[in-house]
Every structure is written in structure tokens, then in C-alpha cells.
N, C-alpha and C. Protein backbone atom coordinates (compact mmCIF):
# COMPACT_ATOMS: atom_id res chain seq x y z
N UNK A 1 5.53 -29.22 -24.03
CA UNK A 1 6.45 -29.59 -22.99
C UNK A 1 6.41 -31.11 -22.84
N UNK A 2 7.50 -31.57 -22.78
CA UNK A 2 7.60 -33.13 -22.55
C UNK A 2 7.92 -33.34 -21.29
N UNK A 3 7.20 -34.81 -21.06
CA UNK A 3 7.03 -35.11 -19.33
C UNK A 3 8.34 -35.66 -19.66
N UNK A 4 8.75 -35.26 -17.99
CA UNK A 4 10.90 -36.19 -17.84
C UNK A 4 10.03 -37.53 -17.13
N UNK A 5 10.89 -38.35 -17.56
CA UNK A 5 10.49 -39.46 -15.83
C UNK A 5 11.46 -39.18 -14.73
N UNK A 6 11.10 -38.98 -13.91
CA UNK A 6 12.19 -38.76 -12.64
C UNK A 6 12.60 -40.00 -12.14
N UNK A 7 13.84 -39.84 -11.82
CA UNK A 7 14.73 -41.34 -11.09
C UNK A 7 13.91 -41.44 -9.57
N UNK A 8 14.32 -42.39 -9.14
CA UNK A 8 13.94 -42.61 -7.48
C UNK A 8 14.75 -42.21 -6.79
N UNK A 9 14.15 -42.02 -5.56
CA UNK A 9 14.70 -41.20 -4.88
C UNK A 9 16.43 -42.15 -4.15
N UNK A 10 16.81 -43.18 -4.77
CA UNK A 10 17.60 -44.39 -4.08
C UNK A 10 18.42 -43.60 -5.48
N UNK A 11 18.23 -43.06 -6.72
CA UNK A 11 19.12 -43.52 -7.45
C UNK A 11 19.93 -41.61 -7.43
N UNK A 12 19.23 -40.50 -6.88
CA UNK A 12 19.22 -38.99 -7.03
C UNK A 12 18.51 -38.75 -6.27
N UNK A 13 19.16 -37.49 -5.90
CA UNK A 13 18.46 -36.58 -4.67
C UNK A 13 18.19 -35.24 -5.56
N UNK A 14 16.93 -34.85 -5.82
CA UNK A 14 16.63 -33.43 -6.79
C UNK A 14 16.28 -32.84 -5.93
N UNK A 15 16.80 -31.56 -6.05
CA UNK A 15 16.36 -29.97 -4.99
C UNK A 15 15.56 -29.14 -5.96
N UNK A 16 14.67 -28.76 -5.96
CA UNK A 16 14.42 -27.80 -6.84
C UNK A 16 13.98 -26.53 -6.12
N UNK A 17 14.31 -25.34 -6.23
CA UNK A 17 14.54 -23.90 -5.88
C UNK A 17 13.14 -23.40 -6.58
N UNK A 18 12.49 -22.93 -6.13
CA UNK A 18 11.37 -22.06 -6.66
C UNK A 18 11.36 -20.78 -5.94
N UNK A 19 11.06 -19.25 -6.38
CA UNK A 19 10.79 -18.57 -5.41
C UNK A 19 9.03 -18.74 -4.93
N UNK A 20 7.92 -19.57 -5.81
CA UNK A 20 6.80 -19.21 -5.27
C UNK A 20 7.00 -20.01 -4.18
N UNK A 21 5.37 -20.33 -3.71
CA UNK A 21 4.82 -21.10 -2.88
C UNK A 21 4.75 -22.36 -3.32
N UNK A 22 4.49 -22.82 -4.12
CA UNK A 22 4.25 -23.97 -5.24
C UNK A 22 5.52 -24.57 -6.08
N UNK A 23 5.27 -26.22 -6.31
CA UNK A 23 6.68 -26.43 -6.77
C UNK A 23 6.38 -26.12 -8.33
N UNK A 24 7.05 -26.53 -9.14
CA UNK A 24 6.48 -26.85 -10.49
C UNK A 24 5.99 -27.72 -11.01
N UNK A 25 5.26 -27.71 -12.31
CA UNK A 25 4.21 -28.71 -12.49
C UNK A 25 4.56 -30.00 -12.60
N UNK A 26 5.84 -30.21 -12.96
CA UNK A 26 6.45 -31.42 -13.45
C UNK A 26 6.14 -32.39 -11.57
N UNK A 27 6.63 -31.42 -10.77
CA UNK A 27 7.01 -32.05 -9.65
C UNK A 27 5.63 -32.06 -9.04
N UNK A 28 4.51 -31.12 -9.32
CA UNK A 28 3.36 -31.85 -8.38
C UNK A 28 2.89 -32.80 -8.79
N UNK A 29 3.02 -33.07 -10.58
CA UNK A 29 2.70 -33.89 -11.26
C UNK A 29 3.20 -35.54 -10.00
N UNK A 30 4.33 -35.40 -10.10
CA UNK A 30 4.47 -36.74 -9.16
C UNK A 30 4.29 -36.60 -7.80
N UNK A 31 4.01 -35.92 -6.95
CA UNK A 31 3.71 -35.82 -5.48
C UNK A 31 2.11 -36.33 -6.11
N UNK A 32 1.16 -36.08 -7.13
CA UNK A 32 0.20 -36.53 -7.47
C UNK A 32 0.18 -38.05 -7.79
N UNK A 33 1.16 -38.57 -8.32
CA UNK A 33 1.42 -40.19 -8.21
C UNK A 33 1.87 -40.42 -7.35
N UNK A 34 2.43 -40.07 -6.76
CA UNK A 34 2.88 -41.10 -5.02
C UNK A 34 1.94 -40.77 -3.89
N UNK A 35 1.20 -39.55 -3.93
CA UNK A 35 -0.33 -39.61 -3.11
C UNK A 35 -1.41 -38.66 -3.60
N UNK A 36 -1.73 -39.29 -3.91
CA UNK A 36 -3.45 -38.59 -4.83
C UNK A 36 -3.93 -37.98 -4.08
N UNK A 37 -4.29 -36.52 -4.06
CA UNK A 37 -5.21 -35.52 -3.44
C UNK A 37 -3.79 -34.56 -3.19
N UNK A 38 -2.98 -34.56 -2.95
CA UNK A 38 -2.12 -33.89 -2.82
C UNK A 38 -1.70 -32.32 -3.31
N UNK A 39 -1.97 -32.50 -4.56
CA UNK A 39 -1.91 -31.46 -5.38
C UNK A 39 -2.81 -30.40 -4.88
N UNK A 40 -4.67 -31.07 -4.84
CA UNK A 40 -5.56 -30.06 -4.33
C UNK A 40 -5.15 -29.41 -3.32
N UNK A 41 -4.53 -30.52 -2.05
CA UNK A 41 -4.67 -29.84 -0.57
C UNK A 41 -3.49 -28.53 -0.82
N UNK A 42 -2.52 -28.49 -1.79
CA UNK A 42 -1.08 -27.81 -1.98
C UNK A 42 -1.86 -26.36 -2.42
N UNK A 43 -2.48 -26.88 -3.26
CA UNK A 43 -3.40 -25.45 -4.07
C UNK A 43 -4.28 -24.76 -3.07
N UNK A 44 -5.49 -25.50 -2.31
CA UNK A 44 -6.25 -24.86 -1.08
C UNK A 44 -5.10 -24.06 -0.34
N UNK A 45 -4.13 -24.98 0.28
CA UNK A 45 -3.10 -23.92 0.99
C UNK A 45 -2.42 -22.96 1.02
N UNK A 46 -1.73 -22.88 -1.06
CA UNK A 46 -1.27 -21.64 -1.49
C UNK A 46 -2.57 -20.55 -1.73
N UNK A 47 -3.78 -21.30 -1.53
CA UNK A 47 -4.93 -19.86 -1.56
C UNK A 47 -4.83 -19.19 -0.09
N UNK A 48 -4.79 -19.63 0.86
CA UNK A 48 -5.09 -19.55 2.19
C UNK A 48 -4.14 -19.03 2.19
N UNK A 49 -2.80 -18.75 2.31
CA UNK A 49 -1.89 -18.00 2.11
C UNK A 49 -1.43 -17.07 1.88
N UNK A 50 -2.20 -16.71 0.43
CA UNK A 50 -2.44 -15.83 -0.68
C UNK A 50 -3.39 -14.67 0.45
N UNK A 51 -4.57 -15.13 0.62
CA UNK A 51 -5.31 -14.82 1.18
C UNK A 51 -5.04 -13.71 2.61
N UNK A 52 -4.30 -14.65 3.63
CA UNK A 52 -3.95 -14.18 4.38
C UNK A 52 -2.91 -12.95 4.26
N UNK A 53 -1.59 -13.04 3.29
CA UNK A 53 -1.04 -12.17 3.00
C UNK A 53 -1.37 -10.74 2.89
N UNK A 54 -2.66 -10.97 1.85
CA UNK A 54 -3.39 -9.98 1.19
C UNK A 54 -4.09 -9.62 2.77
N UNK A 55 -4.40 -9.90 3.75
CA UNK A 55 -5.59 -9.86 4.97
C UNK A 55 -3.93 -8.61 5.56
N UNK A 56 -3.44 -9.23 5.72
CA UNK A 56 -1.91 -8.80 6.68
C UNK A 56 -1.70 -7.37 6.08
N UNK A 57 -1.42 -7.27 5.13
CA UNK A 57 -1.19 -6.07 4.42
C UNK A 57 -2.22 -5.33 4.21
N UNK A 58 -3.27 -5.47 4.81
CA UNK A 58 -4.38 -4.56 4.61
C UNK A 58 -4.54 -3.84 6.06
N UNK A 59 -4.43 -4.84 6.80
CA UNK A 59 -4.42 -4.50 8.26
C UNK A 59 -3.27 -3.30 8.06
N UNK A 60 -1.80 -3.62 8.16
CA UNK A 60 -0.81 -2.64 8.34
C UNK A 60 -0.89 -1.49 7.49
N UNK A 61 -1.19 -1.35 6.04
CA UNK A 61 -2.17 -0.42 5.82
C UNK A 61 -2.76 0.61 6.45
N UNK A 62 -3.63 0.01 6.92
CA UNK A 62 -5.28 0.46 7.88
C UNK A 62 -4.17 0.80 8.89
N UNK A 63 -3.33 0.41 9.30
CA UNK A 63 -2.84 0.77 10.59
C UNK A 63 -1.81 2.10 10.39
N UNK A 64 -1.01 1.97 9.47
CA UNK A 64 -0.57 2.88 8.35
C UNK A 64 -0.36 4.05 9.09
N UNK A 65 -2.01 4.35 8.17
CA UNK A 65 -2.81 5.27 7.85
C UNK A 65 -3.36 6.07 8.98
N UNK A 66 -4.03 5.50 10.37
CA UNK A 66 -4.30 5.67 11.63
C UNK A 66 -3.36 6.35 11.76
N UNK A 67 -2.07 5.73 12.19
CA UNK A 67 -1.19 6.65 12.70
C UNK A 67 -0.61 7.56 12.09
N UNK A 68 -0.17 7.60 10.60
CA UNK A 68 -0.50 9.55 9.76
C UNK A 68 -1.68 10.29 10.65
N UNK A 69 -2.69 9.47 10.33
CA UNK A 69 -3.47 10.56 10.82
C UNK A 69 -3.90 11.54 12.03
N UNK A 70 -3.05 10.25 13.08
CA UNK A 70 -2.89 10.93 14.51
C UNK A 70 -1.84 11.85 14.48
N UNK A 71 -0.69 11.86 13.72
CA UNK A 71 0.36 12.42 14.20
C UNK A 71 -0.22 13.89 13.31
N UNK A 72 -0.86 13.54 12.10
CA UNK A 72 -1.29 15.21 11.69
C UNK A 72 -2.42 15.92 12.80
N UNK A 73 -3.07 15.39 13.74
CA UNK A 73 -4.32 15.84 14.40
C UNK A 73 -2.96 16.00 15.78
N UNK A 74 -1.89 15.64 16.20
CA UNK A 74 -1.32 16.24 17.37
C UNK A 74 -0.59 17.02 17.11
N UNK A 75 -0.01 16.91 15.54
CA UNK A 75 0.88 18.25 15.04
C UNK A 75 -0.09 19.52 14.84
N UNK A 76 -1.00 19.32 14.34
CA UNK A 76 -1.99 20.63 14.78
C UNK A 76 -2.02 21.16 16.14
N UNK A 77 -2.43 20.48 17.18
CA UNK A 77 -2.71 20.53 18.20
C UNK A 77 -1.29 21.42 18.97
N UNK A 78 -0.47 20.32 18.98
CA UNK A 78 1.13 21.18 19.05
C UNK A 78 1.25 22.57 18.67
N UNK A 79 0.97 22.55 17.41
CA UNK A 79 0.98 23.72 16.68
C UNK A 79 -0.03 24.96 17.43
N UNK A 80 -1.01 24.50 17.64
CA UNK A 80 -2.40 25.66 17.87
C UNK A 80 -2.23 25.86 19.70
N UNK A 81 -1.48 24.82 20.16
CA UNK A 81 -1.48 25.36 21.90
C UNK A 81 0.18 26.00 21.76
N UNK A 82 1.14 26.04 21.16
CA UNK A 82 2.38 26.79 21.36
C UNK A 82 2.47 27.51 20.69
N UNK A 83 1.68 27.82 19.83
CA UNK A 83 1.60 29.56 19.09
C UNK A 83 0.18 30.41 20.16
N UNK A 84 -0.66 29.31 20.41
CA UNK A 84 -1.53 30.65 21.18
C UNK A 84 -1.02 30.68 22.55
N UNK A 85 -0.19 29.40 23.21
CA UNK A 85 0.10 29.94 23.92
C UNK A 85 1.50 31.32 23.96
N UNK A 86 2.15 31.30 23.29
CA UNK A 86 3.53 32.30 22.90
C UNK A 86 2.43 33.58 22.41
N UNK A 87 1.71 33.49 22.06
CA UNK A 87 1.02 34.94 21.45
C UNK A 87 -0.10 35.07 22.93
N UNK A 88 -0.12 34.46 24.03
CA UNK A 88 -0.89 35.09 25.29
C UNK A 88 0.12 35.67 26.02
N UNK A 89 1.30 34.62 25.93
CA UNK A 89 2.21 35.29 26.60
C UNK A 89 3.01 36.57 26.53
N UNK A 90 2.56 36.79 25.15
CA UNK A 90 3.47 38.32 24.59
C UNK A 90 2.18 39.28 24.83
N UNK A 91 1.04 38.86 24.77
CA UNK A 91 0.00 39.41 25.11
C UNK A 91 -0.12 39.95 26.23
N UNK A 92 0.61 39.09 27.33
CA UNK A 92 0.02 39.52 28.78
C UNK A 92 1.97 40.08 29.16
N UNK A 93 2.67 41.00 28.50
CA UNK A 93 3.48 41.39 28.71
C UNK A 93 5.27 40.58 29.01
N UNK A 94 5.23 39.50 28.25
CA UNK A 94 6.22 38.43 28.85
C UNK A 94 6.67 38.02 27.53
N UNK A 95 6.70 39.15 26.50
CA UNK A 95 7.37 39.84 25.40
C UNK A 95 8.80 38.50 24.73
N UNK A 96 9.95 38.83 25.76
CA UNK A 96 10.79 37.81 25.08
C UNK A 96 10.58 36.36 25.35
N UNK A 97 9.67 35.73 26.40
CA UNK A 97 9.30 34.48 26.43
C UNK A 97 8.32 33.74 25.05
N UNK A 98 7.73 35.12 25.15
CA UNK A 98 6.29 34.78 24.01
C UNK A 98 6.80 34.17 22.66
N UNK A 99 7.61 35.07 22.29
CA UNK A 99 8.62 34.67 21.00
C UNK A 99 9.20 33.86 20.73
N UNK A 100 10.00 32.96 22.16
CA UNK A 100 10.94 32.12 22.08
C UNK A 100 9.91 31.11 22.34
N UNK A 101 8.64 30.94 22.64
CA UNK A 101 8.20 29.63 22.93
C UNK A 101 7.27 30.08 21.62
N UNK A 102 7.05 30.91 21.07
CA UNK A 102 6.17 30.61 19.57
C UNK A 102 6.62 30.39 18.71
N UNK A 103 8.20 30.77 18.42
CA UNK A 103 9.38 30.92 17.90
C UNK A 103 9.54 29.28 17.47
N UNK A 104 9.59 28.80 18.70
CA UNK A 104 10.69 27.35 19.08
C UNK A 104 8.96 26.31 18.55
N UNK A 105 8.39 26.67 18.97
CA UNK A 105 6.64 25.95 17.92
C UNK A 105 7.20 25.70 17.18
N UNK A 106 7.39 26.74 16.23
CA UNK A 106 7.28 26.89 14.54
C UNK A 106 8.12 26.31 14.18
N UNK A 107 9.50 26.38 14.66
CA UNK A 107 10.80 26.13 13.65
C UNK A 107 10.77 24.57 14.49
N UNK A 108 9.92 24.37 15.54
CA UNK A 108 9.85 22.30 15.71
C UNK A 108 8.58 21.71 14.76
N UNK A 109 8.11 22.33 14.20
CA UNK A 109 6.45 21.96 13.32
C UNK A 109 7.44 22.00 11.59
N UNK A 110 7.85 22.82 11.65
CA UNK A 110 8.51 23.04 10.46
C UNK A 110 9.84 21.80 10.07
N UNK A 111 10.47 21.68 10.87
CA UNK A 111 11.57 20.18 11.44
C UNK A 111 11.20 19.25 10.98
N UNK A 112 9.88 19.16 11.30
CA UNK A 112 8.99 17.68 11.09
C UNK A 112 8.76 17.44 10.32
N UNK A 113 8.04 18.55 9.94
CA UNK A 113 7.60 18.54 8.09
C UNK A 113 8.46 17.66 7.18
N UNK A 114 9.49 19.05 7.47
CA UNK A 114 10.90 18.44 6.53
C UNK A 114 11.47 17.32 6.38
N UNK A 115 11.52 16.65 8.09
CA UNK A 115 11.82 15.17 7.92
C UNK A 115 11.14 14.22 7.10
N UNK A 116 9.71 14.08 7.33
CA UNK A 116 8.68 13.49 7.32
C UNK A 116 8.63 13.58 5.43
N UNK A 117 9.02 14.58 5.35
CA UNK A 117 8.76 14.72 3.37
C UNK A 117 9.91 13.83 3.16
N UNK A 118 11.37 14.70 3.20
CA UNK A 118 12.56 13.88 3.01
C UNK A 118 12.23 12.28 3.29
N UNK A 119 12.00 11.76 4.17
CA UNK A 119 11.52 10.09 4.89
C UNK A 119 11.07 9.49 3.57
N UNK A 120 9.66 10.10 3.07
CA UNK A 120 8.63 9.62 2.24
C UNK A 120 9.16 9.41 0.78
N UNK A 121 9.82 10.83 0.58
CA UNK A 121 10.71 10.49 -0.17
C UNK A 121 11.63 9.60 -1.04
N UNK A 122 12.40 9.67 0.38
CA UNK A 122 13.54 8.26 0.11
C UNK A 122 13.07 7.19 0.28
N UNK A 123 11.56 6.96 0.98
CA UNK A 123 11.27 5.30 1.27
C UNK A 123 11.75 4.93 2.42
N UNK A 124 11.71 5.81 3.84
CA UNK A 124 12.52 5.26 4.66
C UNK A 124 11.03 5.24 5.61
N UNK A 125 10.40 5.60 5.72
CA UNK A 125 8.79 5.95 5.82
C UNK A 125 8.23 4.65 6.64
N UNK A 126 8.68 3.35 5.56
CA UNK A 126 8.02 2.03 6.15
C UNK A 126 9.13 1.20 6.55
N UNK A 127 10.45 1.58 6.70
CA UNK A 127 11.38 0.84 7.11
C UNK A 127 10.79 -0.24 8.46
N UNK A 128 10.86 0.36 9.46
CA UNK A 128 10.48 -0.53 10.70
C UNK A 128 9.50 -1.92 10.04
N UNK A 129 7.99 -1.60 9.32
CA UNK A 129 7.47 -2.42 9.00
C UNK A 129 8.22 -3.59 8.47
N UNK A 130 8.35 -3.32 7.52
CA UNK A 130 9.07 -4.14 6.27
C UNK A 130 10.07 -5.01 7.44
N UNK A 131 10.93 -5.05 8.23
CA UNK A 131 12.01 -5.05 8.74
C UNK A 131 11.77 -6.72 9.47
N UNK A 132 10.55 -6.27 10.03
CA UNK A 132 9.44 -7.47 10.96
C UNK A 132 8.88 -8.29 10.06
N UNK A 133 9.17 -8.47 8.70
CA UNK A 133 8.90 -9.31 7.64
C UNK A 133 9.48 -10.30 7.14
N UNK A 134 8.84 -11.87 7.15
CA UNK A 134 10.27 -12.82 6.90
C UNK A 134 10.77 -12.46 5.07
């Protein structure tokens, strides 16, 4: 690769578009001639960055995950107090209530499911997250 010399800034105005964090080498190359140390402090910062990113996404992750796991420990719960309660109630003679509230359990536990697969599915799962992301 051959070094360009770049014009001054009196004679061109250069934009250069990168998607990283970092410009390209040509260009730290001269932010390194017009102030020495520059380059390092650019590099420490795209680590710290790096870093943090990786910290952020671990957290939401971890946070994720928590809340799967609550919503499977209250969908049980849901599940195990509106079927025993609908099966006390048919128990203790209250026959068409029992059904319709063990009934109406099942086919809302079952709802969820379905959504919740379909969601994961399609990727719609982490929408909100992602959304709150520059």
C-alpha cells in the first residue's frame, strides 16, 4: 500500500465514512503527525468501548434470561392454582363452574405457548430491546 500525502485542510475538505469506531490507517497515520499520542489514546478508547459493549450485552442477556425464567415459574403457577382450583370446584359440586374456570386455564396456558413459540420464531422475541439501541 502506498502512503497518499493529503492536501491541507485550506486546500480540501475530506469526509471519510467508516462504519467502525476507528478511522483508517492512512488517516490516523496523520492525526499521528499533527499530535503524537493520539493514535494510542483512539485505540485505549475503541477498547473501552469494545469492552463496554460486550459488558451491556451481557447484562441484557442475564436479564433476558431472568425474565424467561419468571414467566415459566408464574405460568406454572397459573397453571397449578386454575386447574386445582376448577378440579375443587367440580369436586365440591359446582360442576359447570369447575370446567369453565379449568377449561379457560388451559386454553389461556396453551395461547401463550403458541404465541411465545410463533414470537421466537419470527424474531420478534427481542424487538423492544433492540429498539432502545442507537
Amino acid at each position: 500500500m502506498t502512503e497518499k500525502e493529503l492536501p491541507s485542510s485550506s486546500q480540501y475538505q475530506l469526509k471519510v465514512l467508516s462504519s467502525d469506531h476507528l478511522p483508517p490507517p492512512e488517516i490516523l497515520r496523520e492525526y499521528e503527525r499533527i499530535m503524537p499520542g493520539v493514535t494510542k489514546l483512539l485505540m485505549e478508547k475503541a477498547i473501552q468501548h469494545q469492552q463496554n459493549r460486550i459488558e451491556n450485552e451481557r447484562r441484557a442477556l442475564n436479564i433476558y434470561n431472568l425474565k424467561s425464567f419468571a414467566g415459566l415459574i408464574f405460568g406454572f403457577l397459573i397453571g397449578v392454582l386454575g386447574l386445582g382450583g376448577g378440579f375443587y370446584l367440580t369436586f365440591k359440586g359446582y360442576n359447570v363452574i369447575g370446567i369453565i374456570f379449568s377449561s379457560s386455564t388451559l386454553v389461556s396456558l396453551v395461547m401463550a405457548f403458541i404465541y411465545g413459540s410463533q414470537s421466537r420464531r419470527n424474531g420478534n422475541h427481542r424487538n423492544s430491546e433492540t429498539q432502545n439501541k442507537p
